[in-house]
C-alpha atoms as a PDB file:
ATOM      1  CA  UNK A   1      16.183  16.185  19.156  1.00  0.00           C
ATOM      2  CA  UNK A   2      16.358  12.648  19.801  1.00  0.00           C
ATOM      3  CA  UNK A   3      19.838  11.132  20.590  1.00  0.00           C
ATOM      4  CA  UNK A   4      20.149   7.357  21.307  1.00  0.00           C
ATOM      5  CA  UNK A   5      23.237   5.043  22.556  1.00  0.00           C
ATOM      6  CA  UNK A   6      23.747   2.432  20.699  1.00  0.00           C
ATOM      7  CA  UNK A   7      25.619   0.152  23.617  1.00  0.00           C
ATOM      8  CA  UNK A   8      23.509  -1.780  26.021  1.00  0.00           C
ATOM      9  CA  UNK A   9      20.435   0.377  24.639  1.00  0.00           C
ATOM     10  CA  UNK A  10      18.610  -3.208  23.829  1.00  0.00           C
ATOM     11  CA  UNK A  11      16.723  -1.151  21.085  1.00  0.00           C
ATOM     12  CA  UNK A  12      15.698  -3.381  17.732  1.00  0.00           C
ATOM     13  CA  UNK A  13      14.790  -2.661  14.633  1.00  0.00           C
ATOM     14  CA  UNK A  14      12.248  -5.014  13.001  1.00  0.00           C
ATOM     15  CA  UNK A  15      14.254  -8.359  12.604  1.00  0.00           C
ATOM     16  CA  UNK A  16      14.793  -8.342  15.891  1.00  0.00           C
ATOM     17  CA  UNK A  17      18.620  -6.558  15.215  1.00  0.00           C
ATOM     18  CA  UNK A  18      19.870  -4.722  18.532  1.00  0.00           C
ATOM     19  CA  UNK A  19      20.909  -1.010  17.170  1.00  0.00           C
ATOM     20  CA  UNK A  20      24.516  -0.739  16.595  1.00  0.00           C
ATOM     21  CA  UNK A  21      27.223   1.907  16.558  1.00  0.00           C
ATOM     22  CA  UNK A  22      27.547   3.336  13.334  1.00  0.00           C
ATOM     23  CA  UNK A  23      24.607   1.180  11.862  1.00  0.00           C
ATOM     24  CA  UNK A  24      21.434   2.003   9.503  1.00  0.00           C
ATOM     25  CA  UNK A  25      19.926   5.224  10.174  1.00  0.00           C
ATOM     26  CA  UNK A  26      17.027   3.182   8.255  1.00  0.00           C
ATOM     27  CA  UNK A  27      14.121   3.394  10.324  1.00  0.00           C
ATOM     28  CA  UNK A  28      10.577   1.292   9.991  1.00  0.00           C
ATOM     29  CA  UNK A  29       8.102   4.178   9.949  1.00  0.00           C
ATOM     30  CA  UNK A  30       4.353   2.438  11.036  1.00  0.00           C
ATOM     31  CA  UNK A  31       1.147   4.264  10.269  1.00  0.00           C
ATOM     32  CA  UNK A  32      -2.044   3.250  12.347  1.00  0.00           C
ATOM     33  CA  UNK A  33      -5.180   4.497   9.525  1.00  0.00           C
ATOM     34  CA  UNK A  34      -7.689   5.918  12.276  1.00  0.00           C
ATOM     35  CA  UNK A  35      -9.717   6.793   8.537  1.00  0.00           C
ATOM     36  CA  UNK A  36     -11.726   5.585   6.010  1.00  0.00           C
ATOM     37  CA  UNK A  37     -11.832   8.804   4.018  1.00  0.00           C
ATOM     38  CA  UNK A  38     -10.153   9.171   1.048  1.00  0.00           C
ATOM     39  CA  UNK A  39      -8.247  12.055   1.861  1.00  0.00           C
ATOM     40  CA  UNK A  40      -4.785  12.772   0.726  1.00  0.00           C
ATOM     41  CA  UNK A  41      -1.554  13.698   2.818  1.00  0.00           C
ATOM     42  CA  UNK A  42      -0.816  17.791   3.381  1.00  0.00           C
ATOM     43  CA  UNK A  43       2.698  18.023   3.580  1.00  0.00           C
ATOM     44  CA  UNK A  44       4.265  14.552   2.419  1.00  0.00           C
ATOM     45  CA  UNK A  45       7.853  14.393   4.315  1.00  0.00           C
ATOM     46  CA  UNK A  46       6.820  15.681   7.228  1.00  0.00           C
ATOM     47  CA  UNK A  47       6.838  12.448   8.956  1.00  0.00           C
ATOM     48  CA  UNK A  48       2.830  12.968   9.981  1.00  0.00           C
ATOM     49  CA  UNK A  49       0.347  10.963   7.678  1.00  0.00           C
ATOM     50  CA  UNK A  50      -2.788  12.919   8.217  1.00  0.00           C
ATOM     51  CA  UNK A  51      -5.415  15.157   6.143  1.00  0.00           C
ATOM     52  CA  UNK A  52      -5.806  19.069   6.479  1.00  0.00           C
ATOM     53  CA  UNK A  53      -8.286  17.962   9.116  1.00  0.00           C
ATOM     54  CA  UNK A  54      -5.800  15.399  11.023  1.00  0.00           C
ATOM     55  CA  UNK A  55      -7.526  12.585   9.676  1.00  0.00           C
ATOM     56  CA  UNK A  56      -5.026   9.483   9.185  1.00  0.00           C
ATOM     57  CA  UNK A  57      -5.981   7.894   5.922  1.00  0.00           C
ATOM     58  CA  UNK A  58      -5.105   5.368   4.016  1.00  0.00           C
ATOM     59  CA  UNK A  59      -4.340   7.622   0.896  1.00  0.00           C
ATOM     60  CA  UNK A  60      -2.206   9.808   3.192  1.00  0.00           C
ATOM     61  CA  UNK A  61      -0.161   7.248   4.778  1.00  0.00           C
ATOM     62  CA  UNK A  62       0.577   5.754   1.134  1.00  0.00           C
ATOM     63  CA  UNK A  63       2.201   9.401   0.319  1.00  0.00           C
ATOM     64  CA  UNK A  64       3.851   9.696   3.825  1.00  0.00           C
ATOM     65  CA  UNK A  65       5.726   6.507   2.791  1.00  0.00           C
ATOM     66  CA  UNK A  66       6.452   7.467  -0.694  1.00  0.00           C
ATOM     67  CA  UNK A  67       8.257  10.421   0.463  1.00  0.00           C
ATOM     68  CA  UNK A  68      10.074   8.967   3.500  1.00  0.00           C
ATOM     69  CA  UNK A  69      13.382   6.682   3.098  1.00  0.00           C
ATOM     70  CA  UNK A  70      13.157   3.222   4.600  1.00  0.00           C
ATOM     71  CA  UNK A  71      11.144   0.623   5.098  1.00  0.00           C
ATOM     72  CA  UNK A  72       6.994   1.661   6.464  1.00  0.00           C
ATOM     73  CA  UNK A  73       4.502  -0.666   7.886  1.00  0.00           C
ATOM     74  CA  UNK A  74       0.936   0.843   7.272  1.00  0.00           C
ATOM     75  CA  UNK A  75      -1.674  -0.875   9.908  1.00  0.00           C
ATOM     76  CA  UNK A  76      -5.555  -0.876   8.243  1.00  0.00           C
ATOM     77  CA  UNK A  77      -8.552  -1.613  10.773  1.00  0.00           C
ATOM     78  CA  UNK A  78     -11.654  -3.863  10.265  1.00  0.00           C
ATOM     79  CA  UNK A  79     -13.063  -1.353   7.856  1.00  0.00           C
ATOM     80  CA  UNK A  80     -14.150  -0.560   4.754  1.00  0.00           C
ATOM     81  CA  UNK A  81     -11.595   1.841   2.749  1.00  0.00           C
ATOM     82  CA  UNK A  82     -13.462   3.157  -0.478  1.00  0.00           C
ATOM     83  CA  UNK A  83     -11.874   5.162  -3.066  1.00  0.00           C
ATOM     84  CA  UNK A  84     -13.408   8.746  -3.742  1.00  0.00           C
ATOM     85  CA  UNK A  85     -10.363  10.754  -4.765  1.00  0.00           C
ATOM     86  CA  UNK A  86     -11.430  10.829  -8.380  1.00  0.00           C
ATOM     87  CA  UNK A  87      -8.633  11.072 -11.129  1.00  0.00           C
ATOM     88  CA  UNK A  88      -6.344   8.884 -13.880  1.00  0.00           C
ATOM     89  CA  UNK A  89      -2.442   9.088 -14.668  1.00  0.00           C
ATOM     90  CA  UNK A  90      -1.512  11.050 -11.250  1.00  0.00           C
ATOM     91  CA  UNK A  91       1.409   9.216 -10.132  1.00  0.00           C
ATOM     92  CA  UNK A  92       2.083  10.211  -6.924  1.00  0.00           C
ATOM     93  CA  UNK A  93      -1.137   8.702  -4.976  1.00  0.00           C
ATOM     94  CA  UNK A  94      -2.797  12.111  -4.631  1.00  0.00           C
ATOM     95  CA  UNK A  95      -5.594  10.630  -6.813  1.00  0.00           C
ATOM     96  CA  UNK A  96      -7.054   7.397  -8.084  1.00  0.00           C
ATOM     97  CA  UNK A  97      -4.947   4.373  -7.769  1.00  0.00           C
ATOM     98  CA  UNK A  98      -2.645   4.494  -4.686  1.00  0.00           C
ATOM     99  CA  UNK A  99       0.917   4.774  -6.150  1.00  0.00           C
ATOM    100  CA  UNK A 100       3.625   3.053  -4.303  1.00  0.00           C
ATOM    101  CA  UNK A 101       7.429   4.338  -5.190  1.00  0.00           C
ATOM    102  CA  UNK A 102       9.401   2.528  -1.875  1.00  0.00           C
ATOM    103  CA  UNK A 103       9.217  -0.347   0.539  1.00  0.00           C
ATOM    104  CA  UNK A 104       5.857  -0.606   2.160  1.00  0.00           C
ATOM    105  CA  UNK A 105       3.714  -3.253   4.124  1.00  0.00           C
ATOM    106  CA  UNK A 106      -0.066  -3.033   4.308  1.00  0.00           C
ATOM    107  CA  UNK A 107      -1.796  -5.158   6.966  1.00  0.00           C
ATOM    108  CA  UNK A 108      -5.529  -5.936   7.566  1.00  0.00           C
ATOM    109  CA  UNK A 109      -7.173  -7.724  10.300  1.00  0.00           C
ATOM    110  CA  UNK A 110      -8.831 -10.296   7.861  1.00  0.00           C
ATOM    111  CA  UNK A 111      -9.470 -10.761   4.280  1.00  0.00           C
ATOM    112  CA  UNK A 112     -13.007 -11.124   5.484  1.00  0.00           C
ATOM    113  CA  UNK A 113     -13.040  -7.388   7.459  1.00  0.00           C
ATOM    114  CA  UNK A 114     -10.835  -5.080   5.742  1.00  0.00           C
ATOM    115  CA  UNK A 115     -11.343  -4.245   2.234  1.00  0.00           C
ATOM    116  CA  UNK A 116      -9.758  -1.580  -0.087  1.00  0.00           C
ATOM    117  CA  UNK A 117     -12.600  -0.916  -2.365  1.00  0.00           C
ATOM    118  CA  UNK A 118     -11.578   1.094  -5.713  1.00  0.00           C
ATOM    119  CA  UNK A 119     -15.367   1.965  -6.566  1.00  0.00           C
ATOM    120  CA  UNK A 120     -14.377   1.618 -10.105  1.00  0.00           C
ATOM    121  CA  UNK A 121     -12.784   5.004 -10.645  1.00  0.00           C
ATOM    122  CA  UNK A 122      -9.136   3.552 -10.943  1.00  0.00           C
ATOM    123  CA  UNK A 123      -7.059   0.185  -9.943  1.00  0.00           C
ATOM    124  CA  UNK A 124      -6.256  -0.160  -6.169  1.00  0.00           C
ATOM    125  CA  UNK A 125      -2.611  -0.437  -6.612  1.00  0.00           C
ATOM    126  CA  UNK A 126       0.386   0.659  -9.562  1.00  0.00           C
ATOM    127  CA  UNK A 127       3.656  -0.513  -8.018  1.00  0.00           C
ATOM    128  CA  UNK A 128       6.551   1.096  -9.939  1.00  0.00           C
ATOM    129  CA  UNK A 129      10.021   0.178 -11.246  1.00  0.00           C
ATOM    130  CA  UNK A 130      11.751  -0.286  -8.237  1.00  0.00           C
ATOM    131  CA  UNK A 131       9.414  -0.247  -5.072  1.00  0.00           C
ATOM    132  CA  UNK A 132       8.137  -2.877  -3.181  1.00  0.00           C
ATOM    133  CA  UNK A 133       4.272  -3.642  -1.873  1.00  0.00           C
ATOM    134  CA  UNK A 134       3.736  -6.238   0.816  1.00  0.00           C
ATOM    135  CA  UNK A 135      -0.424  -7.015   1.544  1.00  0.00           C
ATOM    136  CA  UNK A 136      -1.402  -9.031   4.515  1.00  0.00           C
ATOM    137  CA  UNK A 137      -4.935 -10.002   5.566  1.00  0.00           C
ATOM    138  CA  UNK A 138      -7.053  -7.881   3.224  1.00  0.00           C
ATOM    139  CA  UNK A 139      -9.070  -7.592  -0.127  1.00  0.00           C
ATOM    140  CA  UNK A 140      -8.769  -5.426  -2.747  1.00  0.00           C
ATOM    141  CA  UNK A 141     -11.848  -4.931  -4.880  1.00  0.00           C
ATOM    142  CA  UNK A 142     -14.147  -3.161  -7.405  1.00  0.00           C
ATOM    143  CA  UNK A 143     -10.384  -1.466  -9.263  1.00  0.00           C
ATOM    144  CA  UNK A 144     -11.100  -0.767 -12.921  1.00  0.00           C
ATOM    145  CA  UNK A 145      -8.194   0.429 -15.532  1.00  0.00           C
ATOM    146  CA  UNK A 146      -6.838  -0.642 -19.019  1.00  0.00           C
ATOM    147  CA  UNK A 147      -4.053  -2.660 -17.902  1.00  0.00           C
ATOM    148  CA  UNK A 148      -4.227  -4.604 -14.092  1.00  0.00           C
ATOM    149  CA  UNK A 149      -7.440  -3.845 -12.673  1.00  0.00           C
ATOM    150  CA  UNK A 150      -6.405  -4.712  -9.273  1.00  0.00           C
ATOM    151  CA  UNK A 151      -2.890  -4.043  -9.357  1.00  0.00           C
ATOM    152  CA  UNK A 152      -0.446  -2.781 -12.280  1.00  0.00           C
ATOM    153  CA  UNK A 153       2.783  -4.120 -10.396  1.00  0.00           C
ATOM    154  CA  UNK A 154       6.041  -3.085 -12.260  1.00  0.00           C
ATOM    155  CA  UNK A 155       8.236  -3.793  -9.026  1.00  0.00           C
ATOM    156  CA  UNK A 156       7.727  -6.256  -6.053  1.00  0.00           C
ATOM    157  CA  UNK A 157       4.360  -7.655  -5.088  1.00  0.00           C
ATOM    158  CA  UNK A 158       4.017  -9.782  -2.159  1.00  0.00           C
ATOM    159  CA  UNK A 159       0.586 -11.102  -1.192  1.00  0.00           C
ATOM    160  CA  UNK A 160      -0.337 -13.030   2.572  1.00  0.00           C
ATOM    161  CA  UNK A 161      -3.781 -14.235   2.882  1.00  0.00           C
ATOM    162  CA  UNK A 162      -4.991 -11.117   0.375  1.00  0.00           C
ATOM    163  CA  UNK A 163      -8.109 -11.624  -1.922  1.00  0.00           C
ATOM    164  CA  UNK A 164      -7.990  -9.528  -5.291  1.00  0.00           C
ATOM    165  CA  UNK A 165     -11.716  -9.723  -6.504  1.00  0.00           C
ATOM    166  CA  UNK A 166     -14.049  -7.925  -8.436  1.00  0.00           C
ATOM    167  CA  UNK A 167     -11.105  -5.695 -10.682  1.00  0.00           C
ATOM    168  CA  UNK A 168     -12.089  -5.189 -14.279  1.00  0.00           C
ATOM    169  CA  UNK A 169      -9.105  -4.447 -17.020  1.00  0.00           C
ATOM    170  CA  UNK A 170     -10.317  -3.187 -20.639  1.00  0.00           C
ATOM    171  CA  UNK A 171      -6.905  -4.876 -21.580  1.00  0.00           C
ATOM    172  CA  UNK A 172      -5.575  -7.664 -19.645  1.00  0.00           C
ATOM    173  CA  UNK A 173      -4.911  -8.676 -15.768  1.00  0.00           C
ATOM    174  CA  UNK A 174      -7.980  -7.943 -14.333  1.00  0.00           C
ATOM    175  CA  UNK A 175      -7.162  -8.621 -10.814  1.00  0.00           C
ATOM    176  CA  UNK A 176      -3.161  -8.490 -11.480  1.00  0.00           C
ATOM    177  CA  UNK A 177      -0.977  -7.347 -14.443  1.00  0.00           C
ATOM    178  CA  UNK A 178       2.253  -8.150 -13.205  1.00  0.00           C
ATOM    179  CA  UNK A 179       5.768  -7.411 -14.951  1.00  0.00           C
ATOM    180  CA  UNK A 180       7.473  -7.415 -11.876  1.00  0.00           C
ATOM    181  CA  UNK A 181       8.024 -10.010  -9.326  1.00  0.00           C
ATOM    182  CA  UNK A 182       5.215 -11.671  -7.450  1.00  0.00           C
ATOM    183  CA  UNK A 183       5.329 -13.820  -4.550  1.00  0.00           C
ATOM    184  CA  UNK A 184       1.795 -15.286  -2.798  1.00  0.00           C
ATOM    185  CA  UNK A 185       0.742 -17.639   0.082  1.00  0.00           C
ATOM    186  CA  UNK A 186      -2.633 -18.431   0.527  1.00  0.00           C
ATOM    187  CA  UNK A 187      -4.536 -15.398  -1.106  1.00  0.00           C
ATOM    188  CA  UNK A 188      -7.679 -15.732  -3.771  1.00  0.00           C
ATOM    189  CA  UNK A 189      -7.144 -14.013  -6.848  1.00  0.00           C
ATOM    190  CA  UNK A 190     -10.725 -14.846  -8.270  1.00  0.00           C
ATOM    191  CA  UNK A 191     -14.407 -12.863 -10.290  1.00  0.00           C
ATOM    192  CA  UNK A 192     -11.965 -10.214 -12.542  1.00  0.00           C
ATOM    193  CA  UNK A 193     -12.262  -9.905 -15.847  1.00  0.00           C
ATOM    194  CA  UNK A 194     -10.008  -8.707 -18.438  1.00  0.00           C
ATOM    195  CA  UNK A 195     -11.283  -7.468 -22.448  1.00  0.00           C
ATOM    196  CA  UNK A 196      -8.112  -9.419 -23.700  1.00  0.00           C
ATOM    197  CA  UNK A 197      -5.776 -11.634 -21.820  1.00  0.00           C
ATOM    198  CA  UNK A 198      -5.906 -12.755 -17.820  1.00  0.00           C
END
C-alpha cells in the first residue's frame, strides 16, 4: 500500500503541478519497451506491460494503457519494432494494428532510429472515437489496410517530428485517413499510396 501526503510532499505530476489534497487520483503511467517482439500483454490491468515471458513490448504496453485510466507515456528505443502478430478487425491491440482506446504518448529517439514497421499485415495505428495518440521522434512504415494505411485516426492524432512512409490503403489515406482531429509539427508524411483518394 502506498500512502502519500499531499502537504510539503513537493511531488508533481507531469505539468509540473505539486500534488494536492483532495486532487486527481489521475496518474501518468510510463512504459520503458525493453522489446522488439511483437508480443501481446498477459493480464491487461494489472499495471505490468510485459509478455508471458516478461518481455516489455510495444504491443503490450499499447494494451496496458488501453486498460488503465489516465494519461501513459510509452518510451520506444533506437530499434526496429516489426509487426508479426498476424490478424484483421481485432480491436483491442491483441493483433494487427495497435488499437488505441485512451490518452497515450509514444516517443522515439529519432525519426531516423526508431521505426514501427507494420510488415504489411495491417495499419500501424486505428485511433478510436474518443482516445487520443501523441507520436514523437519516430516512423511508422510498411502499414497496409482498406482505409488509412498508416493510421485510421477517428479521435486525436498528434504528430512531433514523426515520418508516416511506405503505408498502402486499397481505399484512401495511405499514410493517414483522418476523421478526427490532427495536429503536426515538423513530421514527413510522404511514398503512400492510396487505390482512391489521398
Amino acid at each position: 500500500v502506498l500512502s502519500l501526503t499531499a502537504a510539503g510532499s513537493g511531488i508533481k505530476d507531469t505539468d509540473s503541478v505539486l500534488l494536492v489534497t483532495n486532487g486527481s487520483t489521475a496518474w501518468t503511467v510510463a512504459n520503458s519497451v525493453t522489446s522488439t517482439l511483437d508480443t501481446p500483454d498477459t493480464n491487461p490491468g494489472d499495471g505490468v506491460s510485459a509478455d508471458i515471458a516478461g518481455n516489455k513490448t510495444l504491443r503490450a504496453a499499447v494494451m496496458e494503457s488501453n486498460a488503465s485510466v489516465g494519461d501513459d507515456i510509452i518510451s520506444l528505443g533506437a530499434a526496429t519494432y516489426t509487426f508479426t502478430a498476424a490478424g484483421n478487425f481485432e480491436d483491442d491491440a491483441l493483433t494487427g494494428d495497435l488499437d488505441i482506446r485512451g490518452n497515450l504518448t509514444i516517443r522515439g529517439v529519432s525519426a531516423g532510429s526508431t521505426i514501427i514497421d507494420a510488415a504489411l499485415i495491417d495499419r500501424v495505428f486505428h485511433v478510436f472515437p474518443g482516445a487520443t495518440l501523441t507520436l514523437q521522434n519516430l516512423t511508422i512504415k510498411n502499414g497496409f489496410a482498406f482505409d488509412g494505411g498508416g493510421i485510421f485516426n477517428e479521435g486525436s492524432l498528434i504528430l512531433y517530428n514523426v515520418n508516416v512512409r511506405c503505408n498502402t490503403a486499397g481505399n484512401q489515406g495511405g499514410g493517414i485517413y483522418n476523421v478526427g482531429s490532427l495536429g503536426d509539427v515538423g513530421s514527413d508524411i510522404s511514398e503512400n499510396l492510396a487505390g482512391s483518394r489521398g
